[in-house]
N, C-alpha and C. Protein backbone atom coordinates (compact mmCIF):
# COMPACT_ATOMS: atom_id res chain seq x y z
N UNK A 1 169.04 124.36 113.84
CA UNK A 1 170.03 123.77 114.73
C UNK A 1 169.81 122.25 114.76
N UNK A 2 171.00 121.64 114.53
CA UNK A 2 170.71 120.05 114.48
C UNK A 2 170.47 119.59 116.23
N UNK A 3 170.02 118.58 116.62
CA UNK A 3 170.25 117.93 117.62
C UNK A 3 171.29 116.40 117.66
N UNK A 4 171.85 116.59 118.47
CA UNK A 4 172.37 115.39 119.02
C UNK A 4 172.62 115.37 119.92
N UNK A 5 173.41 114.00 120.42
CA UNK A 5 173.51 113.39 121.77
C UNK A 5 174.55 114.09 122.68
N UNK A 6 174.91 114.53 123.69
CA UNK A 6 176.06 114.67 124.25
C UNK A 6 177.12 114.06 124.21
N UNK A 7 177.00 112.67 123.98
CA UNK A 7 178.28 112.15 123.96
C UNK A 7 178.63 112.21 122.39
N UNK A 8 178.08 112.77 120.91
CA UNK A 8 178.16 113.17 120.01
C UNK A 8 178.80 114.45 119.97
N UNK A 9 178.44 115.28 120.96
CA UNK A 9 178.88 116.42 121.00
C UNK A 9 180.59 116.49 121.64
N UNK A 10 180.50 115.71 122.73
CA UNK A 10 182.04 115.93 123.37
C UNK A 10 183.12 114.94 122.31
N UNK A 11 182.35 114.17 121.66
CA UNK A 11 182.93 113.54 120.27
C UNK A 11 183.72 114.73 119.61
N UNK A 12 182.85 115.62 118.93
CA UNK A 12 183.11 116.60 118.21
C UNK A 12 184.03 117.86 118.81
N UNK A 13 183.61 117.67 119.97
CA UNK A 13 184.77 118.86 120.99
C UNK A 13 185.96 118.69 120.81
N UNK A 14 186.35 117.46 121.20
CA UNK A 14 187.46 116.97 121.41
C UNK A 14 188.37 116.44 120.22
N UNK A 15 187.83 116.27 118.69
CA UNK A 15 188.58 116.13 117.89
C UNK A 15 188.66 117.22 117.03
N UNK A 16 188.00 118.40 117.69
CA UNK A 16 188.68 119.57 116.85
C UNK A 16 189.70 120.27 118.01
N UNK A 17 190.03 119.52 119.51
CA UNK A 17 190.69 119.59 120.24
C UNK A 17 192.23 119.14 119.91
N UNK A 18 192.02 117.98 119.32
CA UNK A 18 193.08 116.99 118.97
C UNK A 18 193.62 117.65 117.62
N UNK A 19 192.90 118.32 116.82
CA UNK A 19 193.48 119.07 115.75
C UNK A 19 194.44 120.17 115.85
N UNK A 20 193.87 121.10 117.16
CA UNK A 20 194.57 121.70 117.65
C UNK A 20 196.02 121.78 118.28
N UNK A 21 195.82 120.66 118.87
CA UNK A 21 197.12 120.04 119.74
C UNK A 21 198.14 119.82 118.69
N UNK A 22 197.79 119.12 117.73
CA UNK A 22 198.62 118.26 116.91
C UNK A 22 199.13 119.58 115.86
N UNK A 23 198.36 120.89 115.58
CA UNK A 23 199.38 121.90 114.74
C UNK A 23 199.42 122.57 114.98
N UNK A 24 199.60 122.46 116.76
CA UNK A 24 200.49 123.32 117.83
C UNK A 24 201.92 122.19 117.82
N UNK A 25 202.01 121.21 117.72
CA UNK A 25 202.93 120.38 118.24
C UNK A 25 204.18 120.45 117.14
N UNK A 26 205.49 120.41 117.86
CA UNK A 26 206.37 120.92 116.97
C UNK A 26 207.03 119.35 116.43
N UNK A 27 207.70 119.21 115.15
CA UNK A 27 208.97 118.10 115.12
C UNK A 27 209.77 118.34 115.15
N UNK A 28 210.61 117.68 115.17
CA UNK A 28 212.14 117.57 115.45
C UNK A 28 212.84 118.56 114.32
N UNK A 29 212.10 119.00 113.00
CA UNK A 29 213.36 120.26 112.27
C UNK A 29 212.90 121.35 112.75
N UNK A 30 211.01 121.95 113.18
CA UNK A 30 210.94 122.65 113.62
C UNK A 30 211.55 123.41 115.42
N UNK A 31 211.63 122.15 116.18
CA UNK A 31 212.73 122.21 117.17
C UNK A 31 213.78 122.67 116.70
N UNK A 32 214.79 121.82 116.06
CA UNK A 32 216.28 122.12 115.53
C UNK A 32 216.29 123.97 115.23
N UNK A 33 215.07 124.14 114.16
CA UNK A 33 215.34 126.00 113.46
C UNK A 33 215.02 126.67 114.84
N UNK A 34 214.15 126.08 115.80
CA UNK A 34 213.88 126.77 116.68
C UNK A 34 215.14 127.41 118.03
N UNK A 35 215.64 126.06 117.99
CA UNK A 35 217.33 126.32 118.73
C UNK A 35 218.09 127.29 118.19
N UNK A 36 218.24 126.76 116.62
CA UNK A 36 219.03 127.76 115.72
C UNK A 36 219.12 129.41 115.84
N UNK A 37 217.70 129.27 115.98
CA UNK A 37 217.32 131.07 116.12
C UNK A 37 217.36 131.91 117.41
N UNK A 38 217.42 130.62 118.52
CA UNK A 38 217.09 131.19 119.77
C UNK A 38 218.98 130.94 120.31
N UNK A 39 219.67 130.06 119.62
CA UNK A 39 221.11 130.03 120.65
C UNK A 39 222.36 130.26 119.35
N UNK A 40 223.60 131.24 119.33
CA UNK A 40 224.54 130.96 119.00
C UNK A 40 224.83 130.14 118.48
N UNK A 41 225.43 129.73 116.94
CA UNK A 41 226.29 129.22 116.69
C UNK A 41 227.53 128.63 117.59
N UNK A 42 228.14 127.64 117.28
CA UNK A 42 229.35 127.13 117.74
C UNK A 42 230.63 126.67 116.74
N UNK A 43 231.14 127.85 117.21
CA UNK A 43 232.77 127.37 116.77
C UNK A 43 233.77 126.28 117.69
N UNK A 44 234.29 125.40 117.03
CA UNK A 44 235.52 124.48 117.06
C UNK A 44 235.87 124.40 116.25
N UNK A 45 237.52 124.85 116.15
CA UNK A 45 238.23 125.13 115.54
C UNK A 45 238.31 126.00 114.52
N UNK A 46 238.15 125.57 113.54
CA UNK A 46 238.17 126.24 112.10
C UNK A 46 236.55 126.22 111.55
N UNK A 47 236.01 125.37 112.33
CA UNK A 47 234.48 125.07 111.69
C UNK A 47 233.03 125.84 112.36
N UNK A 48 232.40 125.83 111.92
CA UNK A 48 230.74 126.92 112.58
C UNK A 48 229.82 125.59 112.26
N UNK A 49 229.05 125.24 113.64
CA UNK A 49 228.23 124.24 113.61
C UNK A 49 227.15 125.51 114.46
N UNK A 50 225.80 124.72 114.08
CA UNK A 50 224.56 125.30 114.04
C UNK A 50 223.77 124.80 115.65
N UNK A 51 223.61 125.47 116.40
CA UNK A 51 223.42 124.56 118.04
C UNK A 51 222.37 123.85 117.95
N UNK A 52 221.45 123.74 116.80
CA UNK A 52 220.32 122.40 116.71
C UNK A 52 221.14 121.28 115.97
N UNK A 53 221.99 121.60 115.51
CA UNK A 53 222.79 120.61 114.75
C UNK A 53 223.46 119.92 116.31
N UNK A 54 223.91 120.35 116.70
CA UNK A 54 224.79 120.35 117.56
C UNK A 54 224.41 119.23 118.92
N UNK A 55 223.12 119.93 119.21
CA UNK A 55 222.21 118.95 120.46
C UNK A 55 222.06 117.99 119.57
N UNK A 56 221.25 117.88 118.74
CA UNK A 56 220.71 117.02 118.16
C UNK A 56 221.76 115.62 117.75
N UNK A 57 222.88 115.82 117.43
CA UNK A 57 223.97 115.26 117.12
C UNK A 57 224.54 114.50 118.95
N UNK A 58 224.75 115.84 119.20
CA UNK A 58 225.83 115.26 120.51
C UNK A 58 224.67 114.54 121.80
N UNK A 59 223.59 115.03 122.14
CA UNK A 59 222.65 114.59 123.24
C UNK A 59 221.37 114.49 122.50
N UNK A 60 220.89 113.44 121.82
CA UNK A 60 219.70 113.32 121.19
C UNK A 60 218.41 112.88 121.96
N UNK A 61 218.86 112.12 122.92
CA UNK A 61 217.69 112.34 124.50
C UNK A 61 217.35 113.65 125.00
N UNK A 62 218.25 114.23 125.10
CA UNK A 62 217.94 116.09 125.64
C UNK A 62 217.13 116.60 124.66
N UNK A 63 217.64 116.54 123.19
CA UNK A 63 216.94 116.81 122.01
C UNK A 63 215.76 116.28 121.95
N UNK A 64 215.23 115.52 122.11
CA UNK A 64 213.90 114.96 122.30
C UNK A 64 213.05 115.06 123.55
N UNK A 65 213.78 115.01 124.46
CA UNK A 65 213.11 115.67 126.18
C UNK A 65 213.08 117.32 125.22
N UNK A 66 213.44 118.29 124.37
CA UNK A 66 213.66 119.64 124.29
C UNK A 66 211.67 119.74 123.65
N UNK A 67 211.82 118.61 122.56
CA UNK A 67 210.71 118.77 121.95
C UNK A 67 209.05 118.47 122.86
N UNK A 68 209.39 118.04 123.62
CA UNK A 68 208.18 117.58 124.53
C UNK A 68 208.07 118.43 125.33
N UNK A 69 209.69 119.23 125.94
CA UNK A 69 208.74 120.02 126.53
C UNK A 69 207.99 121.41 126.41
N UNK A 70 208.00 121.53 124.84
CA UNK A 70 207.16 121.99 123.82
C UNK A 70 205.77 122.13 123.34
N UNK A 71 205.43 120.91 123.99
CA UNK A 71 204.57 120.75 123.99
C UNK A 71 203.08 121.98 124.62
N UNK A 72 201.97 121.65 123.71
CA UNK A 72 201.35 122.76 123.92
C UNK A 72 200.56 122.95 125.39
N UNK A 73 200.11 123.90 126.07
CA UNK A 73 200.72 124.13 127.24
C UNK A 73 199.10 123.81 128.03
N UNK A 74 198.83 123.11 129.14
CA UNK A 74 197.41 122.92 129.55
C UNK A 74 195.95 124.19 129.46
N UNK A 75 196.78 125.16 129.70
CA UNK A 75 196.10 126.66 129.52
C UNK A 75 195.27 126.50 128.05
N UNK A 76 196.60 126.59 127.15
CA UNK A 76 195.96 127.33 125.77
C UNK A 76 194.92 125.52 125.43
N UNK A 77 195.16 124.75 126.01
CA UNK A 77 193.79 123.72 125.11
C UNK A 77 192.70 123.97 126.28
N UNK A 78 192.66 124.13 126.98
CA UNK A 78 191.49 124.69 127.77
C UNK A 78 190.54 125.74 127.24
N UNK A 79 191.43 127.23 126.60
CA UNK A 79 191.06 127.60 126.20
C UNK A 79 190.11 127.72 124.99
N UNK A 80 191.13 126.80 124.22
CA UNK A 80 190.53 126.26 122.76
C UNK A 80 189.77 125.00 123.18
N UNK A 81 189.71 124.16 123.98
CA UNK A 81 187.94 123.64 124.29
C UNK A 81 186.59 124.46 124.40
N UNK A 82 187.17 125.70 125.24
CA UNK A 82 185.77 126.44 125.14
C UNK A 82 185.48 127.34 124.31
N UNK A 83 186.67 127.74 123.53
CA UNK A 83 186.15 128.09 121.91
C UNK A 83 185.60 127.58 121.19
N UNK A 84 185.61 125.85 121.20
CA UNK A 84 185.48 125.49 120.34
C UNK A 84 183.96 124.63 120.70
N UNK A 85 183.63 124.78 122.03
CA UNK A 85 182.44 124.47 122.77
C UNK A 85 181.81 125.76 122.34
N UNK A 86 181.84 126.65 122.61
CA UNK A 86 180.75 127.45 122.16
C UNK A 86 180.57 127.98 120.57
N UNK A 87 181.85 127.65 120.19
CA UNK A 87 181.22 127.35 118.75
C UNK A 87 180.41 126.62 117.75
N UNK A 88 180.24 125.37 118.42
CA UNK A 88 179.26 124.27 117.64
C UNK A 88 178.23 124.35 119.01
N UNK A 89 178.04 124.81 119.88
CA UNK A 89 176.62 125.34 120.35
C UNK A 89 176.10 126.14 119.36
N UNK A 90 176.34 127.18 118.32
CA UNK A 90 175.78 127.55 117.52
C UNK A 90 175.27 126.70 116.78
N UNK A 91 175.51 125.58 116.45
CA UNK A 91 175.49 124.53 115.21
C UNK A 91 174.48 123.35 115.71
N UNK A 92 174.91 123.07 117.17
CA UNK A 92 174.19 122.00 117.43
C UNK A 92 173.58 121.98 118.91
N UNK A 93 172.46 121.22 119.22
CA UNK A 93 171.30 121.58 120.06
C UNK A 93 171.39 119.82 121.14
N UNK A 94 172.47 119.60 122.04
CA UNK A 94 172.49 118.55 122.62
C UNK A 94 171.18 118.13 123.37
N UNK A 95 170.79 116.71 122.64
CA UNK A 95 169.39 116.38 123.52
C UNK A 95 169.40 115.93 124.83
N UNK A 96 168.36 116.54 125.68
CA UNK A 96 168.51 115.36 127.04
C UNK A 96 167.88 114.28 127.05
């Protein structure tokens, strides 16, 4: 078991924290397919528009407030801190 410092360690917590976050975090086409699948199509007139097409086009502030609030949720990184805390306690031995 290696040793290091605590503040080495919450180093290491937290950027396999930040890894997490970031491919939990959706963009803007994964939003769009995500609308797509979850709302109706829209007809006008003669034409079929796609409802991520649609927000995204007509209210692109809403569309972007949609993606944030997407965002991954305080629970599940809590969780995955202390997964990921007691996983490199296997690995590493913080000195006092």
């Amino acid at each position: 078991m290696t040793k290091i410092t605590q503040e080495k360690f919450d180093e290491l917590v937290e950027s396999e924290v930040e890894k997490f976050i970031n491919d939990w975090s959706m963009n803007e086409d994964d939003y769009e397919e995500l609308i797509n699948e979850t709302h109706p199509e829209i007809d006008i007139f003669q034409m079929t528009y796609q409802a991520g097409d649609v927000l995204r086009a007509v209210d692109p502030i809403a569309f972007r407030c949609g993606i944030a609030d997407e965002e991954c949720p305080d629970h599940e990184i809590d969780e995955e801190r202390d997964r990921v805390i007691e996983h490199l306690q296997d690995y590493y031995e913080v000195e006092n």
